[in-house]
Structure formats: C-alpha cells, structure tokens
PDB file of N, CA and C in Angstrom:
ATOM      1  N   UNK A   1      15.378 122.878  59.222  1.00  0.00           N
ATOM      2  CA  UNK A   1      14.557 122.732  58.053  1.00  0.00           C
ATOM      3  C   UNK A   1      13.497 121.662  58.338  1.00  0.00           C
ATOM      4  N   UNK A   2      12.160 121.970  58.183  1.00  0.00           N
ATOM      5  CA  UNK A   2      11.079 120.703  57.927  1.00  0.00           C
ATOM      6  C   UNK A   2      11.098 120.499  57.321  1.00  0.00           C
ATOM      7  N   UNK A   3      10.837 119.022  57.441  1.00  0.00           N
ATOM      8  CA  UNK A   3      10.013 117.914  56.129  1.00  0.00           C
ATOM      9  C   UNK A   3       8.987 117.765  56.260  1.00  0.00           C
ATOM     10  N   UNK A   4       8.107 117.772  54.939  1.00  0.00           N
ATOM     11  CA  UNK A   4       6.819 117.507  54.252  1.00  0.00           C
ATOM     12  C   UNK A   4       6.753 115.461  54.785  1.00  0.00           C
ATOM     13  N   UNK A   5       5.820 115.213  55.626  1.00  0.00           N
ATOM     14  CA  UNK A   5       5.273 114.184  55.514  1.00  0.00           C
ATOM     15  C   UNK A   5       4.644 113.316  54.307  1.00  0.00           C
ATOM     16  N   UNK A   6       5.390 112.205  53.984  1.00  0.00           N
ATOM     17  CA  UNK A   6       4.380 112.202  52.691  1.00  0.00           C
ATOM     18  C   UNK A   6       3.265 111.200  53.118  1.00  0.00           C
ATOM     19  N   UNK A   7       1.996 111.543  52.246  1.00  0.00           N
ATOM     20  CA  UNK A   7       0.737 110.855  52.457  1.00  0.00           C
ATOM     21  C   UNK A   7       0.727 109.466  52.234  1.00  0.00           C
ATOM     22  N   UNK A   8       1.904 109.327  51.157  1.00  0.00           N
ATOM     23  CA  UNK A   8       2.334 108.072  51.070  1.00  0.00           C
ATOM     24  C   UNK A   8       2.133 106.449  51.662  1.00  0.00           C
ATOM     25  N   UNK A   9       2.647 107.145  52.936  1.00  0.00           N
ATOM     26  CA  UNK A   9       2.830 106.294  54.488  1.00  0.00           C
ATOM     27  C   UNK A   9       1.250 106.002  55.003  1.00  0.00           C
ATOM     28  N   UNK A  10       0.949 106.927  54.725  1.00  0.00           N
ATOM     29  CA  UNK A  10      -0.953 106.571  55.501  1.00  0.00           C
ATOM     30  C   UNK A  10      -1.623 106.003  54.146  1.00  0.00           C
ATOM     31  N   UNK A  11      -1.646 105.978  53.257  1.00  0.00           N
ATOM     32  CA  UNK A  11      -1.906 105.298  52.277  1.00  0.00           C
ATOM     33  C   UNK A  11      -1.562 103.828  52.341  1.00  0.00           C
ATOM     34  N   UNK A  12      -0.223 103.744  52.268  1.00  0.00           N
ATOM     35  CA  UNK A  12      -0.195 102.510  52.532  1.00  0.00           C
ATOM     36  C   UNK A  12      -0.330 101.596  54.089  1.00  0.00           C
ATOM     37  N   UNK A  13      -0.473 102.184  55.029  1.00  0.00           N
ATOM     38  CA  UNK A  13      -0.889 101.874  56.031  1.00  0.00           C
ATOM     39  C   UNK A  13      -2.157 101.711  56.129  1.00  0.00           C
ATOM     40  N   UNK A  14      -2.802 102.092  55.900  1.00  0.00           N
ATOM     41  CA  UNK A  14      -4.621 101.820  54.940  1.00  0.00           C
ATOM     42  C   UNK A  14      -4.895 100.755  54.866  1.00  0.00           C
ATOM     43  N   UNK A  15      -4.094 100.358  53.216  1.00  0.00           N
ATOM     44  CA  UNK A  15      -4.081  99.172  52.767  1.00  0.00           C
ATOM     45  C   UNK A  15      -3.704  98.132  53.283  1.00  0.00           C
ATOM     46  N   UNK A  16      -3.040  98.137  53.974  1.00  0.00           N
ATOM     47  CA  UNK A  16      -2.152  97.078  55.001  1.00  0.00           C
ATOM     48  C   UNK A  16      -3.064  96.740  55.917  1.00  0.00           C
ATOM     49  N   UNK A  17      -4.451  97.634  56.477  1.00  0.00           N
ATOM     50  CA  UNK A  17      -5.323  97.405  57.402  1.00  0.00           C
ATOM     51  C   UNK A  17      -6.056  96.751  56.785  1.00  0.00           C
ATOM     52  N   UNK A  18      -6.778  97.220  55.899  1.00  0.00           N
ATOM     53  CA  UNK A  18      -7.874  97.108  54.797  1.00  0.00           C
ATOM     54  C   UNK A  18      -7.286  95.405  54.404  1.00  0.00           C
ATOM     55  N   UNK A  19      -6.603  95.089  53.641  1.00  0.00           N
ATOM     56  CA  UNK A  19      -6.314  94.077  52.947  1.00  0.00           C
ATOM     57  C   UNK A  19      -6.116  92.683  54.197  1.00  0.00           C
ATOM     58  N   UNK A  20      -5.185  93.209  55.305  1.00  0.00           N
ATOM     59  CA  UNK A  20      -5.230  92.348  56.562  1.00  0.00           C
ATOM     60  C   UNK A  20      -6.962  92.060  56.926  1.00  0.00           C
ATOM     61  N   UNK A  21      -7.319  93.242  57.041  1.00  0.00           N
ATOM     62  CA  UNK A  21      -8.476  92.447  57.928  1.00  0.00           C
ATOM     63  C   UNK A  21      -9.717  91.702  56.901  1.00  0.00           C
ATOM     64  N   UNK A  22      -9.548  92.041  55.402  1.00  0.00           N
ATOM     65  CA  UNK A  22     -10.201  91.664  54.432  1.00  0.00           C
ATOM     66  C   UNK A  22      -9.963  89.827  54.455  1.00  0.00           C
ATOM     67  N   UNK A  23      -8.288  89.871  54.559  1.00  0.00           N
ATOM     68  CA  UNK A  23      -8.234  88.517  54.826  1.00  0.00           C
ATOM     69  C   UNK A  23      -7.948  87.772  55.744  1.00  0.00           C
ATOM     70  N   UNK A  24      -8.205  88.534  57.126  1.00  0.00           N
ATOM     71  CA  UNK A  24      -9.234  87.443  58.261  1.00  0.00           C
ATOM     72  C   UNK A  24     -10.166  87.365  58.215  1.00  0.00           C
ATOM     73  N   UNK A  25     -11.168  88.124  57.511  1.00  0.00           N
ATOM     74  CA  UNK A  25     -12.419  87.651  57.000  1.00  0.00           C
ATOM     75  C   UNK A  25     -12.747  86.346  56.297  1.00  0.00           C
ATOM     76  N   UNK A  26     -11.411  86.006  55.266  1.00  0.00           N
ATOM     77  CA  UNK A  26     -11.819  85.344  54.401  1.00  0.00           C
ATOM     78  C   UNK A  26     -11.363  84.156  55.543  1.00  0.00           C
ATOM     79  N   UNK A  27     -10.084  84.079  56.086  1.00  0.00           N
ATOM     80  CA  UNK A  27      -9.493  83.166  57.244  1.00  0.00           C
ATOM     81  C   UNK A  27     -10.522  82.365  57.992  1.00  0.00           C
ATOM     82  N   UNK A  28     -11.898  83.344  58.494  1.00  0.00           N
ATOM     83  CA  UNK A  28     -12.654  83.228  58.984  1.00  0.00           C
ATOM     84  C   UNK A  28     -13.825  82.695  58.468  1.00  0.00           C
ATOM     85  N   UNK A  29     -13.965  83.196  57.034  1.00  0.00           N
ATOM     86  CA  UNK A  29     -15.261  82.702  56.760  1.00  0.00           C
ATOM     87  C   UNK A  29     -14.848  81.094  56.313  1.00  0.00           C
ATOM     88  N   UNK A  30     -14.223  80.597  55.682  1.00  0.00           N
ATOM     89  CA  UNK A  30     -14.008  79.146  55.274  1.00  0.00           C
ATOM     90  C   UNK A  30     -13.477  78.201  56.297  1.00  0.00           C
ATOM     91  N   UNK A  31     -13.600  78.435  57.764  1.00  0.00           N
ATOM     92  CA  UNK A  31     -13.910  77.646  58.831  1.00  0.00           C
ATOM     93  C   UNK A  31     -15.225  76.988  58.993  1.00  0.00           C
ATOM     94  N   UNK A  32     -15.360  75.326  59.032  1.00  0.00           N
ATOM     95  CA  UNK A  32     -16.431  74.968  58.643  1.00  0.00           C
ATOM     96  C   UNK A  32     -16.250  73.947  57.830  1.00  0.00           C
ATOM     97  N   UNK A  33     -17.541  72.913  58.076  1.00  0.00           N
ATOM     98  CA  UNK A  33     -17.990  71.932  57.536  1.00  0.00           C
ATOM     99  C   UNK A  33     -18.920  72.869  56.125  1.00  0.00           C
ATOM    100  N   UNK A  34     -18.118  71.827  54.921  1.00  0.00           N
ATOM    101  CA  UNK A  34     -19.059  72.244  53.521  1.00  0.00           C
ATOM    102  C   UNK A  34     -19.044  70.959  53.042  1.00  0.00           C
ATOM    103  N   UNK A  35     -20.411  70.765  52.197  1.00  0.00           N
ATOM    104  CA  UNK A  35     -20.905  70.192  51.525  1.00  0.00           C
ATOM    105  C   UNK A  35     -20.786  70.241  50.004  1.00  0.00           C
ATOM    106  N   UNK A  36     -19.613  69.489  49.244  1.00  0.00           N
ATOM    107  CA  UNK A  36     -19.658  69.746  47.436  1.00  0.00           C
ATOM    108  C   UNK A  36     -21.299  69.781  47.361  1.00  0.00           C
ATOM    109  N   UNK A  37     -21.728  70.910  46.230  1.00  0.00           N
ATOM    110  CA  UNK A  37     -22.667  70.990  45.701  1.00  0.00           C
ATOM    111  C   UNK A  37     -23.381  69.550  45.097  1.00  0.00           C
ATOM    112  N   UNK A  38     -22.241  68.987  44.178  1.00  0.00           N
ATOM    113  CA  UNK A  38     -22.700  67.510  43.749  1.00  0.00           C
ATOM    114  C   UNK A  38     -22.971  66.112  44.219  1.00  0.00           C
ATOM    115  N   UNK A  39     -23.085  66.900  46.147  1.00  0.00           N
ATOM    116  CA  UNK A  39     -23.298  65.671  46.651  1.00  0.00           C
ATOM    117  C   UNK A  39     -21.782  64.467  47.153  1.00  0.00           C
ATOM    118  N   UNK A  40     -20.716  64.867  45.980  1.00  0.00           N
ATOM    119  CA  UNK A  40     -19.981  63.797  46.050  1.00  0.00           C
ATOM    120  C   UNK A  40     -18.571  63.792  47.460  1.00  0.00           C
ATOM    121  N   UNK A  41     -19.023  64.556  48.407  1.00  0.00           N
ATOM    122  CA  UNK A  41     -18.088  64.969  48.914  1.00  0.00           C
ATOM    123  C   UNK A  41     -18.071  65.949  50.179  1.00  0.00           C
ATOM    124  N   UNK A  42     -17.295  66.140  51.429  1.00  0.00           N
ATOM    125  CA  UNK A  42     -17.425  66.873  52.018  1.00  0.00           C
ATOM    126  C   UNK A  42     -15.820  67.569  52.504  1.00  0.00           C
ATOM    127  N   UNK A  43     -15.781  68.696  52.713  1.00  0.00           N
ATOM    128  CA  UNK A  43     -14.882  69.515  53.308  1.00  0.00           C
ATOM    129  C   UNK A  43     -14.917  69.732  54.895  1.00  0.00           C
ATOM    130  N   UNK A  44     -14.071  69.780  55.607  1.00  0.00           N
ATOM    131  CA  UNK A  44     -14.734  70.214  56.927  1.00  0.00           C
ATOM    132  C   UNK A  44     -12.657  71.604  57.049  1.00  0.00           C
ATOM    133  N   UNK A  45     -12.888  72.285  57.588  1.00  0.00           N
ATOM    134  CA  UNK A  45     -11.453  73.436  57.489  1.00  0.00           C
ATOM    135  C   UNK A  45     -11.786  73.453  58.794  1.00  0.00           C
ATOM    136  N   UNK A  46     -10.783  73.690  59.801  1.00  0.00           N
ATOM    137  CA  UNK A  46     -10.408  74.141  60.929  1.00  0.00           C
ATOM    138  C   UNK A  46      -9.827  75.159  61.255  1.00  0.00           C
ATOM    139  N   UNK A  47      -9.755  75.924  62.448  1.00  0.00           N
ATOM    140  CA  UNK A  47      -8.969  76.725  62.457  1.00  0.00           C
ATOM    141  C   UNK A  47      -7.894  76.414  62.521  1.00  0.00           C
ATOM    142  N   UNK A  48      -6.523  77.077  62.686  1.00  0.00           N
ATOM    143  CA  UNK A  48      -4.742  77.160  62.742  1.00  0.00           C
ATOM    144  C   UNK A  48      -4.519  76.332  61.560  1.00  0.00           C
ATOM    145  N   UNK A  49      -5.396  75.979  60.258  1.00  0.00           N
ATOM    146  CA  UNK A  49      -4.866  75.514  59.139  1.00  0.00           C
ATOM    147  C   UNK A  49      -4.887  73.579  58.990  1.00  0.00           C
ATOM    148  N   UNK A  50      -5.562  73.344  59.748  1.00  0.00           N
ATOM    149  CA  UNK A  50      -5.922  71.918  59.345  1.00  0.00           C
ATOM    150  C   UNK A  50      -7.288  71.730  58.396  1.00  0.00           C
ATOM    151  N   UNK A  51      -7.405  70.718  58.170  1.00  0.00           N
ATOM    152  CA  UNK A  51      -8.360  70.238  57.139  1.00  0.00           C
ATOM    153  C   UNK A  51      -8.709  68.839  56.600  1.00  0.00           C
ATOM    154  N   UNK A  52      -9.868  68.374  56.908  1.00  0.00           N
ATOM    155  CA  UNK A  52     -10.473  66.841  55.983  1.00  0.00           C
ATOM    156  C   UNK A  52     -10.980  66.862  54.991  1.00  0.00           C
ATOM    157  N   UNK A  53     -11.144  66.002  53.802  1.00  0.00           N
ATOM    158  CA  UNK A  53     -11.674  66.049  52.985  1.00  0.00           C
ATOM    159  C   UNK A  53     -12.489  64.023  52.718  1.00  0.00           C
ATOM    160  N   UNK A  54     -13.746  63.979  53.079  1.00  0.00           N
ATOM    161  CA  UNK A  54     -14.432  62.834  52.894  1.00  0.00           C
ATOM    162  C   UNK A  54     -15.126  63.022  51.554  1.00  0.00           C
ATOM    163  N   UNK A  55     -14.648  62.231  50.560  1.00  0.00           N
ATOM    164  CA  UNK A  55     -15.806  61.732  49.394  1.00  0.00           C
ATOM    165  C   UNK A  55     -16.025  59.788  49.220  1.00  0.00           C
ATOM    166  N   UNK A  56     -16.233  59.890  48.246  1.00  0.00           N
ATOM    167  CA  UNK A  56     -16.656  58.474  47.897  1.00  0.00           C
ATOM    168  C   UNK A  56     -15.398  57.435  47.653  1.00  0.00           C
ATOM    169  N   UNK A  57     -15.895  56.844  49.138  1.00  0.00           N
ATOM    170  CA  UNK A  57     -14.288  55.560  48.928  1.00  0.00           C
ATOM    171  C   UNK A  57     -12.805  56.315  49.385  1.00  0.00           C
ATOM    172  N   UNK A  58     -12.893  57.638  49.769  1.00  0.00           N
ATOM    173  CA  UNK A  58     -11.966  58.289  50.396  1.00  0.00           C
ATOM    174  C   UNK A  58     -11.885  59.134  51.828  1.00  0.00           C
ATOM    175  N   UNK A  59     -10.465  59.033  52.156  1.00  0.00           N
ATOM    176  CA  UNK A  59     -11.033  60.487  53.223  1.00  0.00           C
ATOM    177  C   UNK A  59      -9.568  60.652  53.287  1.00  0.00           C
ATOM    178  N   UNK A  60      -9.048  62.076  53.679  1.00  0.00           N
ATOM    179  CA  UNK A  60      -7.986  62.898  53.327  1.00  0.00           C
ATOM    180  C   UNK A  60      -7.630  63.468  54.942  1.00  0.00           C
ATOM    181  N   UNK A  61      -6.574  63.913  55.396  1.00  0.00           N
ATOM    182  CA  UNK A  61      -6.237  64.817  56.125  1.00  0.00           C
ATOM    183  C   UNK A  61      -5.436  65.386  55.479  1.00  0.00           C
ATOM    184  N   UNK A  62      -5.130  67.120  55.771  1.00  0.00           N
ATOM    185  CA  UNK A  62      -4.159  67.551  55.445  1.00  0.00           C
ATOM    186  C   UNK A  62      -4.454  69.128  56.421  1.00  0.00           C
ATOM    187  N   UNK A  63      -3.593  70.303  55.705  1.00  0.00           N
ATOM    188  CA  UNK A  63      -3.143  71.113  56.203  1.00  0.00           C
ATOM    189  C   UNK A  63      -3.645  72.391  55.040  1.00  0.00           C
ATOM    190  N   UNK A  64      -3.538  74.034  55.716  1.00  0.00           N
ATOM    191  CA  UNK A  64      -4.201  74.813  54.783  1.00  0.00           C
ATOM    192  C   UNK A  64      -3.057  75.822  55.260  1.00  0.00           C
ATOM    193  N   UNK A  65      -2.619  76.640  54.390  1.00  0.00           N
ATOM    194  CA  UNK A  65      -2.245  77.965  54.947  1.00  0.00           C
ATOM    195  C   UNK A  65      -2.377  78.977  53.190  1.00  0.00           C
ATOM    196  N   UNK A  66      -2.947  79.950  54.203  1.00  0.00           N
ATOM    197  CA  UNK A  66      -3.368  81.092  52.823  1.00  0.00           C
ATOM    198  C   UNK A  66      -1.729  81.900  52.320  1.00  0.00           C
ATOM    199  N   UNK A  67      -1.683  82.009  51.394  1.00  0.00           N
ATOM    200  CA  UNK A  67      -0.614  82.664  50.445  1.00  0.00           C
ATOM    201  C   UNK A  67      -0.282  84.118  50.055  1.00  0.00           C
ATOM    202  N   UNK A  68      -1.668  84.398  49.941  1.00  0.00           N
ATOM    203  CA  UNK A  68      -2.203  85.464  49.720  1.00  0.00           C
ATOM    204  C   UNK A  68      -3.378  85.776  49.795  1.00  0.00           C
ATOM    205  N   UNK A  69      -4.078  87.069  49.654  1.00  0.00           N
ATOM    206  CA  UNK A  69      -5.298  87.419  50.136  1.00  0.00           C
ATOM    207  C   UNK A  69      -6.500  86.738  49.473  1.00  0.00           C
ATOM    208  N   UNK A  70      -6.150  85.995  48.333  1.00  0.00           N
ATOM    209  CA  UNK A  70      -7.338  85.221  47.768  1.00  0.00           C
ATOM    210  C   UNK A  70      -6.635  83.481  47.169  1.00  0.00           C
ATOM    211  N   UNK A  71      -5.708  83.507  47.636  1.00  0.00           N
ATOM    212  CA  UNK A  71      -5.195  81.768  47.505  1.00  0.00           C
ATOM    213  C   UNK A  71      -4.932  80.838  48.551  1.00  0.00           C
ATOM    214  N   UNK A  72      -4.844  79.813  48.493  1.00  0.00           N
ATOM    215  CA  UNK A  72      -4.966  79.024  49.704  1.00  0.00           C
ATOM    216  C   UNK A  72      -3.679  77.990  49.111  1.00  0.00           C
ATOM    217  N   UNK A  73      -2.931  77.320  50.115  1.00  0.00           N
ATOM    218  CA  UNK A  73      -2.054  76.119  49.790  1.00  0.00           C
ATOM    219  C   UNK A  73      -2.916  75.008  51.182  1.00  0.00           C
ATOM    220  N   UNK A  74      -3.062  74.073  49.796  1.00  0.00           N
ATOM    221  CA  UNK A  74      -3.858  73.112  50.484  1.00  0.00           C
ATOM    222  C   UNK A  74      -2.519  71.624  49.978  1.00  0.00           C
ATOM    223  N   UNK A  75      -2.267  71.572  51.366  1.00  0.00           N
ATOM    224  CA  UNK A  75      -1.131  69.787  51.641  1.00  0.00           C
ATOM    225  C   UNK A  75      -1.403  68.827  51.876  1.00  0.00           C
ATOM    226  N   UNK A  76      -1.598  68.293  51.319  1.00  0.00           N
ATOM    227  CA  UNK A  76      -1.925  66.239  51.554  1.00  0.00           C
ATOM    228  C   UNK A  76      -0.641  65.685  51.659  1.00  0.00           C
ATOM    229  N   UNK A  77      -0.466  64.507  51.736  1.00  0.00           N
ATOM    230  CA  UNK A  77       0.224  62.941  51.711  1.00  0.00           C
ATOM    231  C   UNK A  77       0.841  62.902  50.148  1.00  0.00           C
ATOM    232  N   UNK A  78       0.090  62.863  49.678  1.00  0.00           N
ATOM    233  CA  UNK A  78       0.303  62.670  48.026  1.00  0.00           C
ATOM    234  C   UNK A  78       1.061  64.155  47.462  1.00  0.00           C
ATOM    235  N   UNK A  79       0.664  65.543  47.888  1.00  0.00           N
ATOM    236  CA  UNK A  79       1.115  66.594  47.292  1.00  0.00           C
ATOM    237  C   UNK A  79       0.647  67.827  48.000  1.00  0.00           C
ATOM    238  N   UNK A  80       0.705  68.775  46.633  1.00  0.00           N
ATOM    239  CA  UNK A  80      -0.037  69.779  47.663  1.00  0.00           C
ATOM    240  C   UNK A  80      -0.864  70.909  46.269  1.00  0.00           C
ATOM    241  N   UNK A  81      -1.783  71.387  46.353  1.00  0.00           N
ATOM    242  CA  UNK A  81      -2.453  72.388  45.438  1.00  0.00           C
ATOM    243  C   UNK A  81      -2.943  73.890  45.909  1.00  0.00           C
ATOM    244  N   UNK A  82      -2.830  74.663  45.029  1.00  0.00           N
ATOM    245  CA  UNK A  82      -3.142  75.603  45.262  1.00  0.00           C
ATOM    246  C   UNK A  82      -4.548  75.855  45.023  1.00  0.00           C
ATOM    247  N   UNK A  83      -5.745  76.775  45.814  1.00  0.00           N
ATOM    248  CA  UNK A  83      -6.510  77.324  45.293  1.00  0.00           C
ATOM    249  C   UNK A  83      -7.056  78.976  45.297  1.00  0.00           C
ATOM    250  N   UNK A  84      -7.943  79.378  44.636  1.00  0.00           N
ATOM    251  CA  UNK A  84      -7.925  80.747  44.488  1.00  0.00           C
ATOM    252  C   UNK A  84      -9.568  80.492  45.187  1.00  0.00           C
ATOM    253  N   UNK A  85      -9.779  81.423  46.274  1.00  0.00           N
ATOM    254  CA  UNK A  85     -10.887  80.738  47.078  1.00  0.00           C
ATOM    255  C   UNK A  85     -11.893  82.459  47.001  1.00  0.00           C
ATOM    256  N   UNK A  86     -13.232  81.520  46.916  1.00  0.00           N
ATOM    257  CA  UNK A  86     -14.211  82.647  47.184  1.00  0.00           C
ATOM    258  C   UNK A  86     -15.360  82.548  47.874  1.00  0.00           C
ATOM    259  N   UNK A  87     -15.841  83.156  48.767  1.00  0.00           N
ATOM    260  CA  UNK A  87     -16.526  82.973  49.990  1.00  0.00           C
ATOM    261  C   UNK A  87     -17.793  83.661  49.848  1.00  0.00           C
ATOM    262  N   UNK A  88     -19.269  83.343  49.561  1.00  0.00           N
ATOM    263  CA  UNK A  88     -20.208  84.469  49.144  1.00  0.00           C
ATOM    264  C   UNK A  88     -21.828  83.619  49.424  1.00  0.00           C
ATOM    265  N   UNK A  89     -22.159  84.229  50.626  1.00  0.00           N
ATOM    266  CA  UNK A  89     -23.634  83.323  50.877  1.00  0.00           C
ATOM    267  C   UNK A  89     -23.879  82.002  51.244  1.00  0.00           C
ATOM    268  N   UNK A  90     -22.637  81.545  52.120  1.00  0.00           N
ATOM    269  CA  UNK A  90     -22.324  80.324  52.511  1.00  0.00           C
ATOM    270  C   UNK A  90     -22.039  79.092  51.309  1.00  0.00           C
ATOM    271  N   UNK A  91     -21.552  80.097  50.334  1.00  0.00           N
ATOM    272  CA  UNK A  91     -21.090  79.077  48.861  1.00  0.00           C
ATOM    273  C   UNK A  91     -19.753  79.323  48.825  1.00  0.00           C
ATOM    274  N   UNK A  92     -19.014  78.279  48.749  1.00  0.00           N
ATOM    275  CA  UNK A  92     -17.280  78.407  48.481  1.00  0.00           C
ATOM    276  C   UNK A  92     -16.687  77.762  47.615  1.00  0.00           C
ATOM    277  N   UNK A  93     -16.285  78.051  46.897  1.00  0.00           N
ATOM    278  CA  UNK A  93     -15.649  78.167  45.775  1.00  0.00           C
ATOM    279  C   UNK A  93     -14.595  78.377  45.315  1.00  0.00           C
ATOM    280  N   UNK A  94     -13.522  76.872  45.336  1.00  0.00           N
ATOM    281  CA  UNK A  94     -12.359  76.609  44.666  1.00  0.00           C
ATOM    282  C   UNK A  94     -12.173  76.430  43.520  1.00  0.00           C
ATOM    283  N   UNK A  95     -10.951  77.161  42.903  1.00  0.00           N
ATOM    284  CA  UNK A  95     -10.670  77.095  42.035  1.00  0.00           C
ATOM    285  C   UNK A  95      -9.405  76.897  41.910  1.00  0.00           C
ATOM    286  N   UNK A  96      -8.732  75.567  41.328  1.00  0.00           N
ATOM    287  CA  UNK A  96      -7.052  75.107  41.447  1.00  0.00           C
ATOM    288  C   UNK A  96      -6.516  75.660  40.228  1.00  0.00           C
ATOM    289  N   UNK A  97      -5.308  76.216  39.976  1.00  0.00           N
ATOM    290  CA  UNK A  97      -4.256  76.322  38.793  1.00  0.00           C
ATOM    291  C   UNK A  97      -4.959  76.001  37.736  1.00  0.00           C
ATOM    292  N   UNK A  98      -5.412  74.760  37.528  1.00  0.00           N
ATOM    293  CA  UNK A  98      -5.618  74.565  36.407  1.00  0.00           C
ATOM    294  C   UNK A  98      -7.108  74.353  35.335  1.00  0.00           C
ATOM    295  N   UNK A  99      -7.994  75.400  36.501  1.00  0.00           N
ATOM    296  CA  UNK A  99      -8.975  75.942  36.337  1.00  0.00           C
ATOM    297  C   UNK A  99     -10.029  75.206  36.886  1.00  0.00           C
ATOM    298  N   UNK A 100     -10.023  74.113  37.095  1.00  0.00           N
ATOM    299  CA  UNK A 100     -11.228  73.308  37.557  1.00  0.00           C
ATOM    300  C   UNK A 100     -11.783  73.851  39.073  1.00  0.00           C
ATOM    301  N   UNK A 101     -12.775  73.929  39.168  1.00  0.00           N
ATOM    302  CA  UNK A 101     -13.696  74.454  39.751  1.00  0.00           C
ATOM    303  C   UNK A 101     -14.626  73.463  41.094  1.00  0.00           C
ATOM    304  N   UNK A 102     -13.900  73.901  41.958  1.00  0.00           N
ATOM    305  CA  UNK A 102     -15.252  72.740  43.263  1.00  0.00           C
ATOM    306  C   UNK A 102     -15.910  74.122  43.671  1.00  0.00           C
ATOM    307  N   UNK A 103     -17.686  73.582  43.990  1.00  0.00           N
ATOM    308  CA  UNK A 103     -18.517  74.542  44.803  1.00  0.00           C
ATOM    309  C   UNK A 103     -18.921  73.998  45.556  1.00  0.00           C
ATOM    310  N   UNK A 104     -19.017  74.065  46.931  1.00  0.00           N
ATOM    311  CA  UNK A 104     -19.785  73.771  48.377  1.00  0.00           C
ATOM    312  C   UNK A 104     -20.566  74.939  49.372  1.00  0.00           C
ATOM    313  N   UNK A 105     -21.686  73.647  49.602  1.00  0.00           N
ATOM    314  CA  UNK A 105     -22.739  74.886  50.957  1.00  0.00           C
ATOM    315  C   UNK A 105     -22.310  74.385  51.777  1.00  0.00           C
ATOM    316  N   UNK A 106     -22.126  75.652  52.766  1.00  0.00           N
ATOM    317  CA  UNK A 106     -21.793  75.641  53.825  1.00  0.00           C
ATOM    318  C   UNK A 106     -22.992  74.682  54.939  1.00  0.00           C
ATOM    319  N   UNK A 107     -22.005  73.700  55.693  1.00  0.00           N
ATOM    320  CA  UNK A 107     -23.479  72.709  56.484  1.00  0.00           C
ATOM    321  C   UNK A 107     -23.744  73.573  58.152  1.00  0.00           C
ATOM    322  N   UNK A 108     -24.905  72.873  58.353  1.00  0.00           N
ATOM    323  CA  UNK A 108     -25.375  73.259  59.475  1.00  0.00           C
ATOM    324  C   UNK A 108     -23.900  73.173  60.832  1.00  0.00           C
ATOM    325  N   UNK A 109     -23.751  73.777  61.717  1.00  0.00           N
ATOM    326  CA  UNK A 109     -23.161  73.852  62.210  1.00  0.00           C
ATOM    327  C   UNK A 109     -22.712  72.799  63.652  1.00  0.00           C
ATOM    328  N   UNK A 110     -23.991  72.169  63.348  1.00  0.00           N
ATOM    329  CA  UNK A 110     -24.360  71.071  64.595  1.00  0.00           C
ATOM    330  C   UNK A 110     -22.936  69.672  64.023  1.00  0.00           C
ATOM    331  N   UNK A 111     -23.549  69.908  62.375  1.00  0.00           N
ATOM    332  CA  UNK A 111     -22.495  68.533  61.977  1.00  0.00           C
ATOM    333  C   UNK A 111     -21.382  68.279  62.414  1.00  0.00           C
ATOM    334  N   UNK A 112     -20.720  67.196  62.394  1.00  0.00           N
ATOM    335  CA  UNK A 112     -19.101  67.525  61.896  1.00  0.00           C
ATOM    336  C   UNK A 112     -18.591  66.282  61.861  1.00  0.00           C
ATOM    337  N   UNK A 113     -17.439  66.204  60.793  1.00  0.00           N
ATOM    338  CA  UNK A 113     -16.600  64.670  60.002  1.00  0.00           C
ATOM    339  C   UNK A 113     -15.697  64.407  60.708  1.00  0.00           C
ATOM    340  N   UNK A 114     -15.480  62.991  61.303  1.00  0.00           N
ATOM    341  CA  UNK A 114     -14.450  62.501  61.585  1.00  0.00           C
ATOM    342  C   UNK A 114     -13.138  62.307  60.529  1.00  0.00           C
ATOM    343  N   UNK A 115     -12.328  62.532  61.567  1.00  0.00           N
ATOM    344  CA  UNK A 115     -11.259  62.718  60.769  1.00  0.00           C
ATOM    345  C   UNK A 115     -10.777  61.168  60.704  1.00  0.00           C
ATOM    346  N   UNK A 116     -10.110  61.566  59.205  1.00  0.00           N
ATOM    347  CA  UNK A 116      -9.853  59.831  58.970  1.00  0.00           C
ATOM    348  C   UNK A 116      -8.421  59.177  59.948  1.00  0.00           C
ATOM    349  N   UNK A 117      -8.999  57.836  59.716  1.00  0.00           N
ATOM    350  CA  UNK A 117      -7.966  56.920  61.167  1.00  0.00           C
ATOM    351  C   UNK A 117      -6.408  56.906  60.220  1.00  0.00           C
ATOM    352  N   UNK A 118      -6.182  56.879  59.248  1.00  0.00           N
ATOM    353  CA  UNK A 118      -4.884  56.810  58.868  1.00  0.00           C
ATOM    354  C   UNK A 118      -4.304  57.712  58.697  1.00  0.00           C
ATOM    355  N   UNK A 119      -2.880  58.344  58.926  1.00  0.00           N
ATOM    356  CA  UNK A 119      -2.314  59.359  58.545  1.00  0.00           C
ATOM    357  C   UNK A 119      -1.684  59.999  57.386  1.00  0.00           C
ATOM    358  N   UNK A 120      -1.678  61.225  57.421  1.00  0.00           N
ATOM    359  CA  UNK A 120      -2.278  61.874  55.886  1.00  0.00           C
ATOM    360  C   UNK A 120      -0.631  61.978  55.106  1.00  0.00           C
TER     361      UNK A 120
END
C-alpha cells in the first residue's frame, strides 16, 4: 500500500528556511557601531553575541543572544533585558518590555568604541 506524502513537511520546511535565514539577516544586520539618535549614547554589537554600550558618565559591557526571530536578550553586570529589535535603513530600533523605545544610526564603519577597562 502507498502513502500520500503530505505537503505538510515542505511547508514547514519552507518556513524553517525562510524564518532561519530572515534571522541571520537580522543577526547580521545589528553588527556594528550605532549612534542613539539623541546624541546621548553609543552602541557598538559584535559578532558571537558581545556588546558595549558608552553614554554619559558610563560605559557597559555585556553579552547579546537573540530569542527569537525579532527579540534579543541583552546581559549586563547589573541584569539583563529583553528587546524586540528592528533593523530598517541603517536605523535600529529597540524596544524593551516595557515599551520604551531607543533609536540609533548606524556609524561609519571606520569608527569603533573601546571597550570599557572594568568588568561587566
């Protein structure tokens, strides 16, 4: 007796491509030195999930690993936050749990922040 293949399987094998490579895109695009829009601050993301954060009177190390295809877990010293991240014209755009909102341009590529001397 045959069995009917179901389409099922390639359907979701699709998506599994589609959604994977959607988010090495995103993996990819938020590598990089950014600039907060307001001036007050800079981001710099690395690849394999590290990360600085320099603003005023501060500077941060920590760690990144994505959750899902549009959230990020971002770890400091002090804690750790989630954000829901969006990547569009070299503008990125966090958004934590509790709605507040950071936007940064992406900087020239020549730059880049030292990472701070104390550990995170």
């Amino acid at each position: 007796m045959r069995t009917k293949k179901s389409p099922l399987w390639a359907l979701l094998l699709c998506l599994t491509i589609v959604t994977g490579s959607w988010a090495s895109d995103l993996h990819e695009a938020i590598v990089g030195k950014w600039q907060k829009t307001d001036g007050t601050g800079v981001l710099e993301v690395g690849e394999g999930g590290k990360m600085f954060v320099v603003g005023k009177g501060f500077s941060l190390k920590g760690t990144y690993d994505f959750i899902d295809e549009k959230r990020v877990l971002c770890k400091f010293r002090f804690g750790s936050v989630v954000y829901t991240v969006v990547v569009s014209d070299n503008v990125l755009i966090l958004e934590d749990t509790k709605g507040r909102i950071s936007k940064y341009h992406k900087c020239k590529a020549s730059s880049t922040v030292s990472p701070p001397s104390h550990p995170a």
